[in-house]
Protein backbone atom coordinates (compact mmCIF):
# COMPACT_ATOMS: atom_id res chain seq x y z
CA UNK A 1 0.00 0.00 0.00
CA UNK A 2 0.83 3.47 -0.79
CA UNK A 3 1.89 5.86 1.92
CA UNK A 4 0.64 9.06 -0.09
CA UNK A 5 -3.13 10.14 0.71
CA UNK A 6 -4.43 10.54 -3.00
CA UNK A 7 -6.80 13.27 -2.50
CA UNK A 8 -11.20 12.85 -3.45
CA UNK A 9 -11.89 15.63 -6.03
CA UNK A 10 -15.46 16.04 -7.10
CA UNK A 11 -15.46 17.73 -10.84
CA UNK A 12 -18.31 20.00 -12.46
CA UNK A 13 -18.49 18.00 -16.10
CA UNK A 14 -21.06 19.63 -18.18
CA UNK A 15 -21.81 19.00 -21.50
CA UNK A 16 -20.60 15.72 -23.32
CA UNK A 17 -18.92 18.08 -25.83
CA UNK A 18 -16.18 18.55 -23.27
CA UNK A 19 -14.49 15.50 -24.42
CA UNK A 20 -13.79 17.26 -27.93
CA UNK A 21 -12.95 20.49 -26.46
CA UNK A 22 -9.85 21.62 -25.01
CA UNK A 23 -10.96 24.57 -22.28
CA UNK A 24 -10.51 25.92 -19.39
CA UNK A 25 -12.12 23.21 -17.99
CA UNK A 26 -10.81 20.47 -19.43
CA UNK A 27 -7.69 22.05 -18.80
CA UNK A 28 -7.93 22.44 -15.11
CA UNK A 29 -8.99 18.77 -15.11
CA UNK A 30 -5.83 18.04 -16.93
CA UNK A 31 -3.58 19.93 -14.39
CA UNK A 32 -4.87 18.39 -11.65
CA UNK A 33 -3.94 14.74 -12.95
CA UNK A 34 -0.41 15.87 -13.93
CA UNK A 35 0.57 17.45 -10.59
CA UNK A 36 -0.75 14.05 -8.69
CA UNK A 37 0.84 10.59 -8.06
CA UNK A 38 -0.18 8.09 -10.46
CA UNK A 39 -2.91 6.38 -8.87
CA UNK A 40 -3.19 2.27 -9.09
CA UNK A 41 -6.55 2.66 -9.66
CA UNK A 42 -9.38 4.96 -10.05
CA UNK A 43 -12.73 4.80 -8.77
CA UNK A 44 -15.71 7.04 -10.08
CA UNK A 45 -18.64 7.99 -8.98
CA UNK A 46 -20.90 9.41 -11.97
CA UNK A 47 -24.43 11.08 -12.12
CA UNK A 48 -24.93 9.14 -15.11
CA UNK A 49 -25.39 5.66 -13.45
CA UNK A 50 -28.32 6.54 -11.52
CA UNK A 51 -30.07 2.83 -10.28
CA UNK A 52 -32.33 1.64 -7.77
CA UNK A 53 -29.50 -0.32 -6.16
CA UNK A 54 -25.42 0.26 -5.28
CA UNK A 55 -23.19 -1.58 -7.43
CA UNK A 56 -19.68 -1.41 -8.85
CA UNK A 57 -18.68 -2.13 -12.03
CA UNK A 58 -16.38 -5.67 -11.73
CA UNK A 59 -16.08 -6.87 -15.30
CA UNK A 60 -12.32 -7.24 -16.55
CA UNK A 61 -13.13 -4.82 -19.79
CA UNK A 62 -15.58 -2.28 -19.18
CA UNK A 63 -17.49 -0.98 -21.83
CA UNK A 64 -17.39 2.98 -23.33
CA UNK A 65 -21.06 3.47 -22.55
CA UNK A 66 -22.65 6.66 -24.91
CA UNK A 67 -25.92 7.35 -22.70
CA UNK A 68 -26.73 10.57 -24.87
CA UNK A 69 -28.11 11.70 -27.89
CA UNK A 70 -28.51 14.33 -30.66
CA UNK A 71 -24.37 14.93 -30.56
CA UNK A 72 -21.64 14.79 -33.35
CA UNK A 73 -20.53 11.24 -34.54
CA UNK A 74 -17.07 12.13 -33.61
CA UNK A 75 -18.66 12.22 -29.96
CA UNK A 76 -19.58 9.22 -30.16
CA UNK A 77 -16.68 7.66 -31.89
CA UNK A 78 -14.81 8.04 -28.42
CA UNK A 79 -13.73 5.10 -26.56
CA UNK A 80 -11.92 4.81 -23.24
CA UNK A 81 -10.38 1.45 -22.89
CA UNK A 82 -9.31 1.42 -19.30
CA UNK A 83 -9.14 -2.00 -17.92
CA UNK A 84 -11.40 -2.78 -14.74
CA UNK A 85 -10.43 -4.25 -11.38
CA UNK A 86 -12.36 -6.63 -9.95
CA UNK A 87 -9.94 -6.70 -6.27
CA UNK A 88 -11.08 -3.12 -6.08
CA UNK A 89 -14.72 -4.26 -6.61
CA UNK A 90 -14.55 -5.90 -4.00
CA UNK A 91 -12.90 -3.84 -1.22
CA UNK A 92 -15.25 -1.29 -2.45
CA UNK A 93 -18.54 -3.36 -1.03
CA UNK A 94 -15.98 -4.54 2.03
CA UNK A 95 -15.76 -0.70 2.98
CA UNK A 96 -19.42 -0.08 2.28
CA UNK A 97 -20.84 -2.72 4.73
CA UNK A 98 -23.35 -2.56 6.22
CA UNK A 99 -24.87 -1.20 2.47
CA UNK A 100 -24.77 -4.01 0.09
CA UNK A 101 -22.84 -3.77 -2.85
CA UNK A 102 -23.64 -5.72 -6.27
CA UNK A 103 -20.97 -7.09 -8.54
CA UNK A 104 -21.66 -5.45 -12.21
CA UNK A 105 -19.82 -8.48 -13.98
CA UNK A 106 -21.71 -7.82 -17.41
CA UNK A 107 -24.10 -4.84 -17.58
CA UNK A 108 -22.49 -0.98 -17.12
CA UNK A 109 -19.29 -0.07 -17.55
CA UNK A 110 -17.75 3.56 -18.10
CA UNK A 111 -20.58 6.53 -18.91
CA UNK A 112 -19.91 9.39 -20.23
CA UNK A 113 -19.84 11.52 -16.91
CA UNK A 114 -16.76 9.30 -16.73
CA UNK A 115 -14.75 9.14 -19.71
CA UNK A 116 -15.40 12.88 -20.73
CA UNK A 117 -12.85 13.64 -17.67
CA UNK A 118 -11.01 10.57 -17.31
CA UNK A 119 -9.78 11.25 -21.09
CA UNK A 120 -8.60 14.49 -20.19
CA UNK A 121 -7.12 13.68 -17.01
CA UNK A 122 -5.41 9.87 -17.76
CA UNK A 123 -5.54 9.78 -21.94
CA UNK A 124 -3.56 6.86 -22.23
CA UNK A 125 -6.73 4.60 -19.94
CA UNK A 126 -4.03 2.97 -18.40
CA UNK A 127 -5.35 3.04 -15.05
CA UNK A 128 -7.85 0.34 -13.99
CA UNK A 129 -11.37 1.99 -13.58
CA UNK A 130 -14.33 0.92 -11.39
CA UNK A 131 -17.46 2.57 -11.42
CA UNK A 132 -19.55 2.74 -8.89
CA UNK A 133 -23.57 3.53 -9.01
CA UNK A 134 -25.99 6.13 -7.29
CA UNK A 135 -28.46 4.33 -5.73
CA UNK A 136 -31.90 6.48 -6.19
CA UNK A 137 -33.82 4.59 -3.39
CA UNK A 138 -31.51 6.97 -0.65
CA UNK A 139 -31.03 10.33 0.71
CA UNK A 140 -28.36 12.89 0.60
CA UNK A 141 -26.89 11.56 4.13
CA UNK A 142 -26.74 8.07 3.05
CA UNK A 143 -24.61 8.97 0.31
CA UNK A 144 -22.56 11.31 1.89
CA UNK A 145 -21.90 8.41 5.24
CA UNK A 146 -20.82 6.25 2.15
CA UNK A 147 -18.21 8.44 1.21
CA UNK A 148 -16.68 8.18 4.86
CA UNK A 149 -16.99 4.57 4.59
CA UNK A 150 -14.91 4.71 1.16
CA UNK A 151 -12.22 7.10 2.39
CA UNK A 152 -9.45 4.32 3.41
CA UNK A 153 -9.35 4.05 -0.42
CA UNK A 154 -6.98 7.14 -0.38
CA UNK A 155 -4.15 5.95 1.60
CA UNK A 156 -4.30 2.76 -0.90
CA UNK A 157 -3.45 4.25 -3.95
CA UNK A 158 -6.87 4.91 -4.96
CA UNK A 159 -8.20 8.00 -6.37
CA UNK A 160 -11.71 8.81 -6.16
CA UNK A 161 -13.41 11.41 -8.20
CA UNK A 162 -17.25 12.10 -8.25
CA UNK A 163 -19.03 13.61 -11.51
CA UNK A 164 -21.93 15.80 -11.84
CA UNK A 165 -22.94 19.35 -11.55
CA UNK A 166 -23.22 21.18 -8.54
CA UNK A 167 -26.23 23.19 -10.08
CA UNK A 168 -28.13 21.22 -12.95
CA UNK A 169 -31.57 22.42 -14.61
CA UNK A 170 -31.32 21.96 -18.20
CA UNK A 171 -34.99 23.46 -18.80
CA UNK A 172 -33.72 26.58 -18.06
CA UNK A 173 -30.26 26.51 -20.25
CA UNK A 174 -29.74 29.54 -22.05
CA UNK A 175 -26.91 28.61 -24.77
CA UNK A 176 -25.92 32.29 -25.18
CA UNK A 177 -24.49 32.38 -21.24
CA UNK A 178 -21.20 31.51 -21.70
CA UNK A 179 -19.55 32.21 -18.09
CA UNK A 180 -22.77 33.35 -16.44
CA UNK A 181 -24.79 31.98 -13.89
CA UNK A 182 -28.68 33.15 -12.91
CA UNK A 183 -28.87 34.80 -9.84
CA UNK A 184 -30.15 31.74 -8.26
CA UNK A 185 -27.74 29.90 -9.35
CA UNK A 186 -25.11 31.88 -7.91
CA UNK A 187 -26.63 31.85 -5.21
CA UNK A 188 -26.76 27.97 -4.37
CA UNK A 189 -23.59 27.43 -5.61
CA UNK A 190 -21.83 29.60 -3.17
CA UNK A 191 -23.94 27.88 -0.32
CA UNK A 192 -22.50 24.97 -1.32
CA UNK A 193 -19.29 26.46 -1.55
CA UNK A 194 -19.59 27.39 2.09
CA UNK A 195 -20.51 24.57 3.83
CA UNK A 196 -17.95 22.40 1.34
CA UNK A 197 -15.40 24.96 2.35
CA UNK A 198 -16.30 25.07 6.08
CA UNK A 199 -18.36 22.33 7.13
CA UNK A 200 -19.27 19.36 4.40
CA UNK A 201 -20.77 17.71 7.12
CA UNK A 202 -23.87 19.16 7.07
CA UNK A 203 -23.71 19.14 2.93
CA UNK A 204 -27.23 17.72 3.38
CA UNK A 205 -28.57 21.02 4.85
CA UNK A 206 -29.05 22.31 0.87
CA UNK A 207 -32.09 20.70 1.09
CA UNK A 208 -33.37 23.90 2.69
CA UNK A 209 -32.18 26.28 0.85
CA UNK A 210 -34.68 29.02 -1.48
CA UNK A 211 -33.27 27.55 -4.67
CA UNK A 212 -32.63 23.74 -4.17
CA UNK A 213 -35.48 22.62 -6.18
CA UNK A 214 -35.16 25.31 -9.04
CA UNK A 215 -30.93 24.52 -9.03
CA UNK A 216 -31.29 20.66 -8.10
CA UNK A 217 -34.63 19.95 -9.78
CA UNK A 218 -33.71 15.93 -9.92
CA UNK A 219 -31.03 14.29 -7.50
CA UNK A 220 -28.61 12.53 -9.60
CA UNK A 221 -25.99 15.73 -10.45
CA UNK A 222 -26.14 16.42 -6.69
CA UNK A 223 -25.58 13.65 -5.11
CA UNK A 224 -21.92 12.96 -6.61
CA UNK A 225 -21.01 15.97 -4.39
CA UNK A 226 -22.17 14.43 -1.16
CA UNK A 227 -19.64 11.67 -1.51
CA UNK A 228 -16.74 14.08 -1.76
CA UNK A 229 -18.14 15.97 1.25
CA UNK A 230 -18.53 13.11 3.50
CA UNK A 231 -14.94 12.00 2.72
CA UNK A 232 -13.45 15.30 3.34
CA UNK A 233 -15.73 15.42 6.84
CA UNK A 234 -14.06 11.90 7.82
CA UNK A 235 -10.71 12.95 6.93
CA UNK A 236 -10.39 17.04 8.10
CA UNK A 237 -9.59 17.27 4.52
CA UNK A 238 -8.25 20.58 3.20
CA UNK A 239 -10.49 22.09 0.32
CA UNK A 240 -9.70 23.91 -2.88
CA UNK A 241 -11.66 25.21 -5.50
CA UNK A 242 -11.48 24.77 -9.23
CA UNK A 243 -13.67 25.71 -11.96
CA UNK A 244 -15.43 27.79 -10.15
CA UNK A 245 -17.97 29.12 -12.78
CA UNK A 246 -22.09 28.98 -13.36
CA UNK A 247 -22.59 28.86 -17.05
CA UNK A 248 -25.86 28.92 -19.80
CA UNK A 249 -27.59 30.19 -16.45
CA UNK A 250 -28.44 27.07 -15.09
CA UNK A 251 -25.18 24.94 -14.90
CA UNK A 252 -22.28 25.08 -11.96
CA UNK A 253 -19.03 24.23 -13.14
CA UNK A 254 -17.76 24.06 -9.38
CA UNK A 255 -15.27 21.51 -8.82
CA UNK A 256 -13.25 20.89 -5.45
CA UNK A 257 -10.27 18.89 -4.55
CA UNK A 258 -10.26 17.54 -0.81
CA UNK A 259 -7.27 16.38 0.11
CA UNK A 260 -7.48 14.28 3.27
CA UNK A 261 -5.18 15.29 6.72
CA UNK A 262 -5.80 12.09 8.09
CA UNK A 263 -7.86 8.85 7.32
């Protein structure tokens, strides 16, 4: 085992069109990978597999999943051929117990809230990937205590980044916002920003903010963020912002890095 503590990042990944695009977000997620340790492996946690169960991903090969539509062909041309890792299936549902885990031996594999960053961040797909799901049947806090549970993974040469949107309400896009956020999007997003900052332990209390429902009008782009903050709760982690930018109006870009102080 490693004796570095890889950090948990949680990255803002926006449209599928980032893949094509070099930005300043892809950039920022391409910095971040260069000025870290190589990890052994890599597990992600992606809006985009969004079940009524928790499972990892535990095939050998897994599959370049393109869950979207109405896109170029080059988009969907990509493929990320990282190799899965079936050990790190399985210490994943050792580390969530009590919560049951299911072995994916055959049906996911790598969505696109995955391999739009991971080929930015590790081009070459060198580094085993495991996915791991959302499980829609739970709340923010049981997502957020099974982050803590997952946080040993960092002091074993695992990296663990979540990806989704911080603020994510596609019916109110407005294409010609480049940069700009609505004023209630700005809003949640520096709440969240706060307590991420300050106190991700009570990351659940966004549920009572004015603009939850308007910026978080279904869960799956949230929740991503809850694991990051109950890993940086468990650890004392130190927090730093990247990407910090609301765009089309309705869409937070807000990434963080927490980088654990203890485990």
């Amino acid at each position: 085992m490693t004796t570095t503590l890889l950090p948990a990042i949680f990255v803002g990944h926006g449209s599928p069109m980032n893949t094509l695009e070099s930005n300043r977000y892809t950039e920022a997620w391409q910095n971040i990978a260069t000025s870290l340790p190589k990890p052994k492996a890599i597990l992600m946690i992606s809006a985009h597999w969004y079940i009524n169960a928790t499972a990892v991903t535990a095939m050998q090969q897994p599959r370049t999943i393109h869950d979207f539509y109405g896109f170029p062909d080059e988009l969907f041309a990509v493929q990320y051929p990282a190799p899965g890792d079936a050990v790190l299936a399985q210490r994943v549902a050792e580390l969530a117990a009590p919560t049951w885990v299911g072995m994916d031996t055959d049906q996911w594999g790598l969505d696109h809230g995955a391999w739009s960053v991971l080929v930015h961040m590790y081009p070459d797909a060198d580094i085993p990937v495991v996915q791991l799901s959302i499980n829609a049947n739970e709340q923010v806090d049981f997502h957020s205590q099974l982050g803590e549970r997952l946080a040993p993974l960092l002091h074993e040469g695992v990296l663990i980044i979540a990806s989704g949107n911080v603020v994510h309400n596609l019916g109110r896009i407005q294409w010609g916002l480049d940069g700009q956020g609505f004023d209630w999007a700005d809003s949640f997003d520096a709440a969240a920003r706060e307590l991420m900052m300050n106190n991700p332990s009570e990351i659940s209390s966004l549920r009572n903010h004015d603009s939850f429902q308007t910026a978080v009008p279904t869960p799956e782009h949230f929740l991503p963020l809850t694991y990051i903050a109950g890993i940086a709760a468990a650890t004392d982690a130190t927090m730093t912002v990247f990407n910090d930018e609301r765009t089309m109006g309705s869409l937070s870009m807000t990434s963080y890095i927490a980088q654990p102080k203890q485990i």
